[in-house]
Every structure is written in C-alpha cells, then in structure tokens.
Protein backbone atom coordinates (compact mmCIF):
# COMPACT_ATOMS: atom_id res chain seq x y z
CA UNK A 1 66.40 -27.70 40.76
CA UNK A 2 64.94 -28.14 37.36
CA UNK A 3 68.32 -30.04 35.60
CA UNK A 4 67.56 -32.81 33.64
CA UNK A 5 68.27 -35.85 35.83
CA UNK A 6 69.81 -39.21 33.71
CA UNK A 7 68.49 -42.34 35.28
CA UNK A 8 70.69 -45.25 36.20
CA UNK A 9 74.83 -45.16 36.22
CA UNK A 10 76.82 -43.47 33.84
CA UNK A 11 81.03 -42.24 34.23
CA UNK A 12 82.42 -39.57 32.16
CA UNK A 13 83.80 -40.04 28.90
CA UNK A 14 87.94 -41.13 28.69
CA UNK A 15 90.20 -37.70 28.60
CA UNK A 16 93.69 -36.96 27.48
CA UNK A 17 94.13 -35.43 30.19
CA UNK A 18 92.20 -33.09 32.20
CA UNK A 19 92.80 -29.60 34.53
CA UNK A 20 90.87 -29.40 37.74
CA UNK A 21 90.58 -25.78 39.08
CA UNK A 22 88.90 -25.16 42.38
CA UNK A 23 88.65 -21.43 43.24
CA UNK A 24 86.33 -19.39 46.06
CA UNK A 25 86.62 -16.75 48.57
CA UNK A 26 86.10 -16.80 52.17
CA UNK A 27 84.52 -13.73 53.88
CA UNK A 28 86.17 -13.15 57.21
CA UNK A 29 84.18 -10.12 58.25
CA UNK A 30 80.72 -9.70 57.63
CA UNK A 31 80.52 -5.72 58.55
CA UNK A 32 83.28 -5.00 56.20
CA UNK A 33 80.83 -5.72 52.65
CA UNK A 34 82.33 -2.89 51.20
CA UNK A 35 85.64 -5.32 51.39
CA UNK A 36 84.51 -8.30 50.46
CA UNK A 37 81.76 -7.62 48.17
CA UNK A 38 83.88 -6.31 45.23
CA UNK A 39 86.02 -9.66 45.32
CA UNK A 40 82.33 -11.35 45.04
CA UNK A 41 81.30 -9.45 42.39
CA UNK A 42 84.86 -9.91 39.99
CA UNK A 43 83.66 -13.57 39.80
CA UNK A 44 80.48 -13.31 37.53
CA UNK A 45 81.61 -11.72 34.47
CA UNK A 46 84.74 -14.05 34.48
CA UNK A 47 82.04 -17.13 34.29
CA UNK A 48 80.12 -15.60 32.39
CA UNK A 49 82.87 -15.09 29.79
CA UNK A 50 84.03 -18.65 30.18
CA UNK A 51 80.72 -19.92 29.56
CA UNK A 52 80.58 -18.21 26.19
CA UNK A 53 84.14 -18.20 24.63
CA UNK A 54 84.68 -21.99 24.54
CA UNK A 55 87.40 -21.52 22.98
CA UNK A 56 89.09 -20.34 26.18
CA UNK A 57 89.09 -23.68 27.26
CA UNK A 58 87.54 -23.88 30.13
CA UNK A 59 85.07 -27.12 29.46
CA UNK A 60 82.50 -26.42 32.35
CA UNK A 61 82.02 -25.49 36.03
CA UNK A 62 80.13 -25.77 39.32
CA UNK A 63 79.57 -23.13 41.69
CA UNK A 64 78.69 -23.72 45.54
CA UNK A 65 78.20 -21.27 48.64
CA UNK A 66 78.14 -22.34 51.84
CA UNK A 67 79.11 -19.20 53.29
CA UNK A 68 81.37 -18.05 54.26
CA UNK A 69 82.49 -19.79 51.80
CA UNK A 70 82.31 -20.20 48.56
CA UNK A 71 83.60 -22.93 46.14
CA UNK A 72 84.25 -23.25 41.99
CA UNK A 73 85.14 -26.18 40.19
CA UNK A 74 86.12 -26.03 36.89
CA UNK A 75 87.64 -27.99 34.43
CA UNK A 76 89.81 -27.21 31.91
CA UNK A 77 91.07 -28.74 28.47
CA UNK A 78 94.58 -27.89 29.76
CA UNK A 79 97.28 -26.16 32.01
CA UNK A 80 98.53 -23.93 28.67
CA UNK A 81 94.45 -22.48 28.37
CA UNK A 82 94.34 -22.22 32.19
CA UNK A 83 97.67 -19.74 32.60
CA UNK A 84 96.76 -18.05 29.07
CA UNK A 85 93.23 -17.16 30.33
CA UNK A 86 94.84 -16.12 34.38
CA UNK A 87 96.84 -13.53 31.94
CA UNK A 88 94.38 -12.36 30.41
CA UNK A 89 92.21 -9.02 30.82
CA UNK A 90 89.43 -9.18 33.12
CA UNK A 91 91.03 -11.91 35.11
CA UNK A 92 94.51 -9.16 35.33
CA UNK A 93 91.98 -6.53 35.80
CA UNK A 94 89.96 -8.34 38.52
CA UNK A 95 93.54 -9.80 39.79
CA UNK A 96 94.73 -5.97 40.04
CA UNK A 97 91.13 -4.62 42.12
CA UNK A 98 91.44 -7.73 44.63
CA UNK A 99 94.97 -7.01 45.60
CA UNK A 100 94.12 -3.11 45.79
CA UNK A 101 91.49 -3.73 48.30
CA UNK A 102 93.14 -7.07 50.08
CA UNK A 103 96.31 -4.45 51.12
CA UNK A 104 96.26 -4.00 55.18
CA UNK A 105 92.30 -6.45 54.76
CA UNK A 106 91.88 -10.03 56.67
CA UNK A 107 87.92 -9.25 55.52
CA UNK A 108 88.21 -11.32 52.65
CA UNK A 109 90.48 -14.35 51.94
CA UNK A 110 90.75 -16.39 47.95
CA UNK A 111 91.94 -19.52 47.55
CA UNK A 112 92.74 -21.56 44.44
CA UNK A 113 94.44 -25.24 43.69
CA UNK A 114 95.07 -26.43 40.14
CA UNK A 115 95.22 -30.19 40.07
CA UNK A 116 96.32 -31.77 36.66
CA UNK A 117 94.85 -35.27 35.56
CA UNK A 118 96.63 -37.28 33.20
CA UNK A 119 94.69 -39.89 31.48
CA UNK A 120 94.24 -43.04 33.52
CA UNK A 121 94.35 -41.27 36.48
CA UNK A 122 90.59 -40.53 37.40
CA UNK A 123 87.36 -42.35 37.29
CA UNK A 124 83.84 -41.00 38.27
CA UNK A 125 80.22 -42.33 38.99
CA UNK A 126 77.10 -40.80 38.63
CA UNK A 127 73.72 -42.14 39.80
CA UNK A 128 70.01 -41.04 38.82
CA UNK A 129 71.94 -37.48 38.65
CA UNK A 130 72.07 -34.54 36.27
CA UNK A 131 74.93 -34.31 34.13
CA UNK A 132 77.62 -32.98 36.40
CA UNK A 133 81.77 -33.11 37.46
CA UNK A 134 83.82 -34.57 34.65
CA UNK A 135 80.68 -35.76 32.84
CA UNK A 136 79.19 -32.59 32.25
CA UNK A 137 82.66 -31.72 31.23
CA UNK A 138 83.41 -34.41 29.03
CA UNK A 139 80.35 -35.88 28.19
CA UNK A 140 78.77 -39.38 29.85
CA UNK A 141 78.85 -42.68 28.95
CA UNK A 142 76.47 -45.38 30.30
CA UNK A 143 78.17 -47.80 32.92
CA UNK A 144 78.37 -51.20 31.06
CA UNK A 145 79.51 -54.58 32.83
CA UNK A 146 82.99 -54.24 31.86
CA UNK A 147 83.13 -50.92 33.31
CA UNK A 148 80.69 -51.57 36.61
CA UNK A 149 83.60 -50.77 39.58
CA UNK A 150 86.11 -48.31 39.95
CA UNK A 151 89.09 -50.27 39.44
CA UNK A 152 87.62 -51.68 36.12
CA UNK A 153 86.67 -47.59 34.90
CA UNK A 154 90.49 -46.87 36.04
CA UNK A 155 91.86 -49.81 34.31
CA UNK A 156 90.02 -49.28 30.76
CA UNK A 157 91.61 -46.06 30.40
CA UNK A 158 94.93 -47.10 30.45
C-alpha cells in the first residue's frame, strides 16, 4: 500500500451531521459467474462517478473484498444527496439489470444499511494510519489533550 501514512493520533473533523452507507454483494455460487459477475461489474462506474461529481455528495469511500463478500463504506453529506443519487440514472439503470438477472437467482445476494449520524453522535481515532473512515471524509484534526479519550472527542462536539 503506497497511502501516505500520518504519524501519531488524529480524529476526524466535527460534522453536522453525517450519512454512513455500507453496500456489497455476496456471491452464493461460484459456477454461476455469468450471474454474479454483472452485479460486480454495475459497481465501478457508479464509484467512479461518485469520485468525480462531488457535487453528488458522496464525501468518500472504502472498498473491501473478502470474498465472497464484498463491503463499501461510504459517506455521505446527507440522506436528501443519498436518495437523489439511488434515483438517479446509472444507479436506476444498474438497479433495473440486477433485478433482471436476480429473478428465480440465489447466485448472487446485495445488501445495503444507511445509518444517519447526527452531530455529537460519533467519535473516531486514527493511529500512525493513512487518512481513512470519517477523516478521509471530513478531514483530520490532530488529537490534542482536551480531546485525548473518546468520551472527551464525544463531549466537544456537543
């Protein structure tokens, strides 16, 4: 991994609130790729598109595979961005191809949970890591005495 690792403690900046989106896909049946492999493959340009158009509003994401199963995180400037961009085009168009080929197929499974942070309600800590979670999101901030535990990063938001 070549990302540019930030030595000591840091937390993510304070939020006015915050959308957590986790996404993935499970594959249930390996010999069945021409089932599960277009649902992969729908992902990618939807990131990709995110990535670009800020505006969107998704603020950044993390992608894991431990397959079967794979994993997104995202994070999102809010719930009204989040729904506008789930009706939008490629997401209705890639929406519209999964359903076509999940009809009568246990191949392939989604999943998705939208968790919605209001502000005081979420702390983070990062050590001798990369920017990453919230504060690759939001931006970091250097861990100072006042804001050294949990309860004390919880508390200063409020």
């Amino acid at each position: 991994m070549s990302a540019k690792v930030f030595p000591g403690r840091y937390t993510a900046e304070s939020h006015e609130g915050i959308v957590v989106f986790v996404i993935g896909m499970r594959i249930n049946k390996w010999i069945a790729v021409h089932k599960w492999l277009p649902v992969l493959m729908a992902m990618p340009p939807m990131i990709k598109e995110l990535a670009i158009h800020k505006e969107l509003g998704c603020l950044s994401s993390e992608s894991f595979f431990k397959l079967p199963l794979t994993f997104m995180v995202q994070y999102w400037q809010s719930e009204e961005e989040l729904h506008a961009y789930s009706k939008g085009q490629n997401h209705m168009s890639a929406w519209k191809t999964f359903n076509q080929k999940a009809k009568n197929n246990d191949a392939v499974g989604i999943y998705h949970e939208t968790y919605m942070i209001s502000p005081g309600h979420s702390e983070s800590i990062y050590v001798n890591m990369p920017e990453f979670g919230l504060a690759r999101a939001l931006g970091k901030k250097t861990i100072t005495p006042a804001t050294s535990s949990a309860r004390q990063r919880l508390q200063k938001q409020q």
